[in-house]
Each structure stands twice: as C-alpha cells, then as structure tokens.
N, C-alpha and C. Protein backbone atom coordinates (compact mmCIF):
# COMPACT_ATOMS: atom_id res chain seq x y z
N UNK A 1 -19.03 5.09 29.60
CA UNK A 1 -19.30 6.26 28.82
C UNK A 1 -20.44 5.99 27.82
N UNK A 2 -20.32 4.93 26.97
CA UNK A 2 -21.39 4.40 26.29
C UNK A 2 -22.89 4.25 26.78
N UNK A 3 -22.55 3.80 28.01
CA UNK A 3 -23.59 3.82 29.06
C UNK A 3 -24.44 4.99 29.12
N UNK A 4 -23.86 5.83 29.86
CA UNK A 4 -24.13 7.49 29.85
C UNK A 4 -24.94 8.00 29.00
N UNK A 5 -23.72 7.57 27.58
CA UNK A 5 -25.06 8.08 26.34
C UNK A 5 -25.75 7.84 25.84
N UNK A 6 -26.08 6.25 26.34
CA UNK A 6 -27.35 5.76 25.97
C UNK A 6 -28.36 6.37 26.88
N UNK A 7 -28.14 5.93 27.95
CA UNK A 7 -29.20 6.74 29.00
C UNK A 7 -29.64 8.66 29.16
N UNK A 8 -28.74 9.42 28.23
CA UNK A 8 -28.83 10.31 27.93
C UNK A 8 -29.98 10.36 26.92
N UNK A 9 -29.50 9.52 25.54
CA UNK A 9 -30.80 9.45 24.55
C UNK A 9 -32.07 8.76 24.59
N UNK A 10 -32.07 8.44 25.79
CA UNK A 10 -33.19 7.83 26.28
C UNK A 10 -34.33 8.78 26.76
N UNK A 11 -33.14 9.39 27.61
CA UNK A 11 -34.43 10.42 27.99
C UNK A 11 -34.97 11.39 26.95
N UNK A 12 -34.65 11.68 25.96
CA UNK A 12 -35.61 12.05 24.96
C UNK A 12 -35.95 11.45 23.87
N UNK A 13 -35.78 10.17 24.27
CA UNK A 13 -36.73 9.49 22.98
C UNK A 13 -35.73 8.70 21.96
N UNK A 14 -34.73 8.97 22.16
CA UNK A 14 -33.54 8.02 21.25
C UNK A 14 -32.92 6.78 21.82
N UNK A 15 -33.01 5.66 20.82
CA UNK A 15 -32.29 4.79 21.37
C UNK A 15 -31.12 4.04 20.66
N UNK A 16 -30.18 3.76 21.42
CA UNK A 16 -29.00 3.59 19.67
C UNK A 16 -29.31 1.87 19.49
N UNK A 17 -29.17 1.90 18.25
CA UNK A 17 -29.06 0.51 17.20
C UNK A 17 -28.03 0.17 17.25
N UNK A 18 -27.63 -1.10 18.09
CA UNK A 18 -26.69 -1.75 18.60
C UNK A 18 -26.48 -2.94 17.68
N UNK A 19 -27.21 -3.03 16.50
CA UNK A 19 -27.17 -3.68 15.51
C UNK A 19 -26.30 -2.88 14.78
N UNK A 20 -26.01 -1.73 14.16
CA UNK A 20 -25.37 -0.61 13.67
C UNK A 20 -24.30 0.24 14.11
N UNK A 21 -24.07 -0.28 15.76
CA UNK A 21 -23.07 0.70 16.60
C UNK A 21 -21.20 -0.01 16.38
N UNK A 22 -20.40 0.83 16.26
CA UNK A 22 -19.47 0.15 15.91
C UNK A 22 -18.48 1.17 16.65
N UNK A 23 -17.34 0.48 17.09
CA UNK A 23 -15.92 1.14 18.03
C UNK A 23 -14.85 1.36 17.29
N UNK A 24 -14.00 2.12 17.11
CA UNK A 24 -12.44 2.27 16.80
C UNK A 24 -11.79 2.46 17.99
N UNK A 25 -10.21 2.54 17.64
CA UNK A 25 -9.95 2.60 18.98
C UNK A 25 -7.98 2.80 18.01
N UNK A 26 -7.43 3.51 18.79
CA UNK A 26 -5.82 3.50 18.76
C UNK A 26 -4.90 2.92 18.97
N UNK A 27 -3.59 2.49 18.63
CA UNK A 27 -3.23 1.86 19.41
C UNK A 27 -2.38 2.06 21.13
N UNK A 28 -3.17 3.26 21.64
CA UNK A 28 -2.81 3.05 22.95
C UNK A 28 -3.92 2.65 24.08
N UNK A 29 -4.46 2.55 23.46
CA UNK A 29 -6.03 1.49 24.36
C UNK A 29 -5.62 0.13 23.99
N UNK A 30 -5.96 -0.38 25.38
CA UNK A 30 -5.67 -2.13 25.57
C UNK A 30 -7.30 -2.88 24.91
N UNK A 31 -6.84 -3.55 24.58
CA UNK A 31 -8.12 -4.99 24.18
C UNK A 31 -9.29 -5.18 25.20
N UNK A 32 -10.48 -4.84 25.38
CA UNK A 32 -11.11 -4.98 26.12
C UNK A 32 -12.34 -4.96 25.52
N UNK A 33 -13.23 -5.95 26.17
CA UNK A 33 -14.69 -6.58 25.41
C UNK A 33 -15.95 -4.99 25.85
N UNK A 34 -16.05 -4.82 24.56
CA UNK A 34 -16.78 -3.03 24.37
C UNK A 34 -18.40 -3.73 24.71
N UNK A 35 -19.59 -3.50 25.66
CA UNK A 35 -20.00 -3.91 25.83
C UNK A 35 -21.61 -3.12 26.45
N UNK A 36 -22.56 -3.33 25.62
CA UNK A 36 -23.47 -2.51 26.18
C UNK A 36 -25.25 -2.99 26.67
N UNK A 37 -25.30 -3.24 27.54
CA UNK A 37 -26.81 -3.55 28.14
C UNK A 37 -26.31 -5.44 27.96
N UNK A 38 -25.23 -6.22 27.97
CA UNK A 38 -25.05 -7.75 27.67
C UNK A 38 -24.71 -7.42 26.18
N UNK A 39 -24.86 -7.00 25.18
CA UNK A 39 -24.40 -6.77 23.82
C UNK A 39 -23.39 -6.39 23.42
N UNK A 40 -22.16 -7.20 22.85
CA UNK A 40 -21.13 -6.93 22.34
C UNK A 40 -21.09 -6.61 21.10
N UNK A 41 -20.47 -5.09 21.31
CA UNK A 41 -20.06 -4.24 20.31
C UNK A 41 -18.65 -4.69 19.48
N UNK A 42 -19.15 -4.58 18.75
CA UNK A 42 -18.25 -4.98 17.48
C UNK A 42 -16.76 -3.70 16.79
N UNK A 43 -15.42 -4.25 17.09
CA UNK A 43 -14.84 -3.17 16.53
C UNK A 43 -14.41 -3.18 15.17
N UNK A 44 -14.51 -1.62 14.95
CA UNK A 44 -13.87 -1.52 12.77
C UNK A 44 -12.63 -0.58 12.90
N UNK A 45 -12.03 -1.12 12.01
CA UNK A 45 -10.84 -0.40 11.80
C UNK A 45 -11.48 0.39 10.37
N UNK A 46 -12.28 0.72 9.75
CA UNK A 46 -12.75 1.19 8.59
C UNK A 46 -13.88 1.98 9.03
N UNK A 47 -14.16 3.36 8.48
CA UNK A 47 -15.20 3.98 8.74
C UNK A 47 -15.52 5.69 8.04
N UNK A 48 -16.66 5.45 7.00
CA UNK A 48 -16.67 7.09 6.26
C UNK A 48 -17.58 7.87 7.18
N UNK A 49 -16.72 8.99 7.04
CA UNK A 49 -17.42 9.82 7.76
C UNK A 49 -17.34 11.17 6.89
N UNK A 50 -18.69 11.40 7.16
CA UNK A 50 -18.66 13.10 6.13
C UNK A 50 -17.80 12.78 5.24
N UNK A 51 -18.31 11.64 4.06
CA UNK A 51 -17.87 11.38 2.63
C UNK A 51 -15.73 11.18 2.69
N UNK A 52 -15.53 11.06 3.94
CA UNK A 52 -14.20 11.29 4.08
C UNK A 52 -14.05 9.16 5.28
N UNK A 53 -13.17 8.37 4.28
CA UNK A 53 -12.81 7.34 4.99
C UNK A 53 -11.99 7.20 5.84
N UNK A 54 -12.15 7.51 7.07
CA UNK A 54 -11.29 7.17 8.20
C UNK A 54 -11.16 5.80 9.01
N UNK A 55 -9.25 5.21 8.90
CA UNK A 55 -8.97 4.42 9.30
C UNK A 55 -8.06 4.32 10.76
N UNK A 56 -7.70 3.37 10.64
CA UNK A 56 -6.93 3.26 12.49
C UNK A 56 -5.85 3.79 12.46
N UNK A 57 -5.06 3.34 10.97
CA UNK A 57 -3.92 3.59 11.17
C UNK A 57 -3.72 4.86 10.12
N UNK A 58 -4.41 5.71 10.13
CA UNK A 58 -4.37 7.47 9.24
C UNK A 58 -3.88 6.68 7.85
N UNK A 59 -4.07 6.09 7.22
CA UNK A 59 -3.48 5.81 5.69
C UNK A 59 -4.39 6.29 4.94
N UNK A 60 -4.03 7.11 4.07
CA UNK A 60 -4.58 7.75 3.11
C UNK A 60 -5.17 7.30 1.72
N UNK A 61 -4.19 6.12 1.35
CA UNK A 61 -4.70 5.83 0.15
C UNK A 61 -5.71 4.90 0.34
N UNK A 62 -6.61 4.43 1.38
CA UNK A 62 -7.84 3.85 0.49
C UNK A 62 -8.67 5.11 0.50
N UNK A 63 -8.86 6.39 0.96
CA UNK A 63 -9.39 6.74 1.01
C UNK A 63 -9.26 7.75 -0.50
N UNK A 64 -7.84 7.65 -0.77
CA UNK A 64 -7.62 8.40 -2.48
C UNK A 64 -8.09 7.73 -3.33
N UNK A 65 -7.72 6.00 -3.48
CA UNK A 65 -8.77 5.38 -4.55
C UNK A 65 -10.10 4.91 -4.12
N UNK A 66 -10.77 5.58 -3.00
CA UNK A 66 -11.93 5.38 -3.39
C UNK A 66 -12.41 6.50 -3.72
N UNK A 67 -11.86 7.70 -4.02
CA UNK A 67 -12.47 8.57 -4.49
C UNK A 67 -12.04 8.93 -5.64
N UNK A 68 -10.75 8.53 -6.15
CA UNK A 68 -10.57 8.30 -7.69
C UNK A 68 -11.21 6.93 -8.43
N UNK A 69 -12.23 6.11 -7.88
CA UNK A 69 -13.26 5.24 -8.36
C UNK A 69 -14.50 5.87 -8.46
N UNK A 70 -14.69 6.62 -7.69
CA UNK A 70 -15.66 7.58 -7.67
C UNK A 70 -16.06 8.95 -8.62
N UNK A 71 -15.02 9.27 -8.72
CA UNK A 71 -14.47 10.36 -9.64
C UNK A 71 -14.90 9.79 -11.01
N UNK A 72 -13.74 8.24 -11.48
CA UNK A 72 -14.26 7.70 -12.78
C UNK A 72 -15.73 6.98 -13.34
N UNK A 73 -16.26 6.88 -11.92
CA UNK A 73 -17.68 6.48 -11.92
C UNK A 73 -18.68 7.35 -12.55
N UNK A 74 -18.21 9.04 -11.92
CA UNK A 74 -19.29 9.93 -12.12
C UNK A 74 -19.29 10.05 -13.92
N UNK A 75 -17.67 10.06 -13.83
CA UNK A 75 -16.88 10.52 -15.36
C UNK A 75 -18.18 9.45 -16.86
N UNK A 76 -17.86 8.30 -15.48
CA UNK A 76 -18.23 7.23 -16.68
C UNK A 76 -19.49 7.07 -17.35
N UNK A 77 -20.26 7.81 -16.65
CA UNK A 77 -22.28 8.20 -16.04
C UNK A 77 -22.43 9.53 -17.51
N UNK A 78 -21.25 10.17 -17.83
CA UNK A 78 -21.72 11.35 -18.82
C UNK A 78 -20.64 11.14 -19.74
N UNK A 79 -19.92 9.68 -19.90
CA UNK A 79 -18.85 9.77 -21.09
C UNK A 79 -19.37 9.78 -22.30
N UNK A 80 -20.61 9.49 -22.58
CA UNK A 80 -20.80 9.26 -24.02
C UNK A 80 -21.58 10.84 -24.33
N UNK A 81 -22.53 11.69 -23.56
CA UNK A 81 -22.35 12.60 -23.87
C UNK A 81 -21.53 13.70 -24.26
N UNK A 82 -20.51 13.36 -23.37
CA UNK A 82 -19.06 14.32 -22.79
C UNK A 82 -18.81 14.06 -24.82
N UNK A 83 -18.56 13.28 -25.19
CA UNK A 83 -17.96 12.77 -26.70
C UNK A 83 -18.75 13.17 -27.81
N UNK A 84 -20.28 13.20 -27.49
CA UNK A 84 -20.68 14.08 -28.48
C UNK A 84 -20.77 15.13 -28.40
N UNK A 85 -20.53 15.81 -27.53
CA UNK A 85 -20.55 17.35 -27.60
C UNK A 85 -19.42 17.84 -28.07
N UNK A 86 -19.62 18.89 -29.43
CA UNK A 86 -19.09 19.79 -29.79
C UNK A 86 -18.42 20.84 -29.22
N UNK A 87 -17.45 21.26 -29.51
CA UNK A 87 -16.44 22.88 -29.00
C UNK A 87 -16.82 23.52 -29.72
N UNK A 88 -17.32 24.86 -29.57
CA UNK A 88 -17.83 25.80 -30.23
C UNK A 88 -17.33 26.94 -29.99
C-alpha cells in the first residue's frame, strides 16, 4: 500500500521523506518489518495531529497535560501584563 502511494506521488512530482515517514499500528496487526524501496520505516506509538496528540493506546492524558502546559505557557507570555492591568 505504501508502495502504491509512493508511486502515486511520483507521478506528479511528490516524493515522501522517508527520513520523516513514520507507522502506527493497533494492536490487531502482527509485527512485521514496514518497509519501503530497502528502507525501514520506523514505528511511533506518539503522534500530533491537527494540534490534537494521538496515541496507540487512545489515552488521553498526555494529550490533557500537554495542553494544560500549553495553556500555562501562553498564560505565562502575558502574566505580568495580565497584573498590571486595572478593572475599570
């Protein structure tokens, strides 16, 4: 299948970065070496997608504290203004 879509983006001009390409997989797929043109693809159990972290096993919380690190990050970027400003 990988195959396919490489040779798909080929024909117009795309080629995937197999330096950058990465697999997930469930656990009802067996262990098998992911493999493209002699280049072994590398698998992640970790992966953001559309600002949203998706893992293997659906667990939610790294994906809650990394966005309540995120949250206190932005917080932390306008705290000292946030403190001088007046209620009026």
């Amino acid at each position: 299948m990988l195959a396919d879509f490489d040779k798909a983006c080929g024909k117009i001009g795309l080629r995937l970065n197999l330096t950058k390409t990465m697999f997930m997989k469930n656990g009802l797929v067996s262990f098998d070496p992911f493999t493209l043109n002699g280049t072994n693809i590398p698998e992640g159990s970790i992966y953001v997608y559309s600002g949203r972290e998706i893992n293997t096993m659906n667990d939610l919380a790294p994906e809650l504290s990394r966005r309540k690190r995120a949250a206190w990050g932005a917080f932390k970027s306008i705290e000292g203004v946030v403190k001088r400003t007046k209620n009026t």
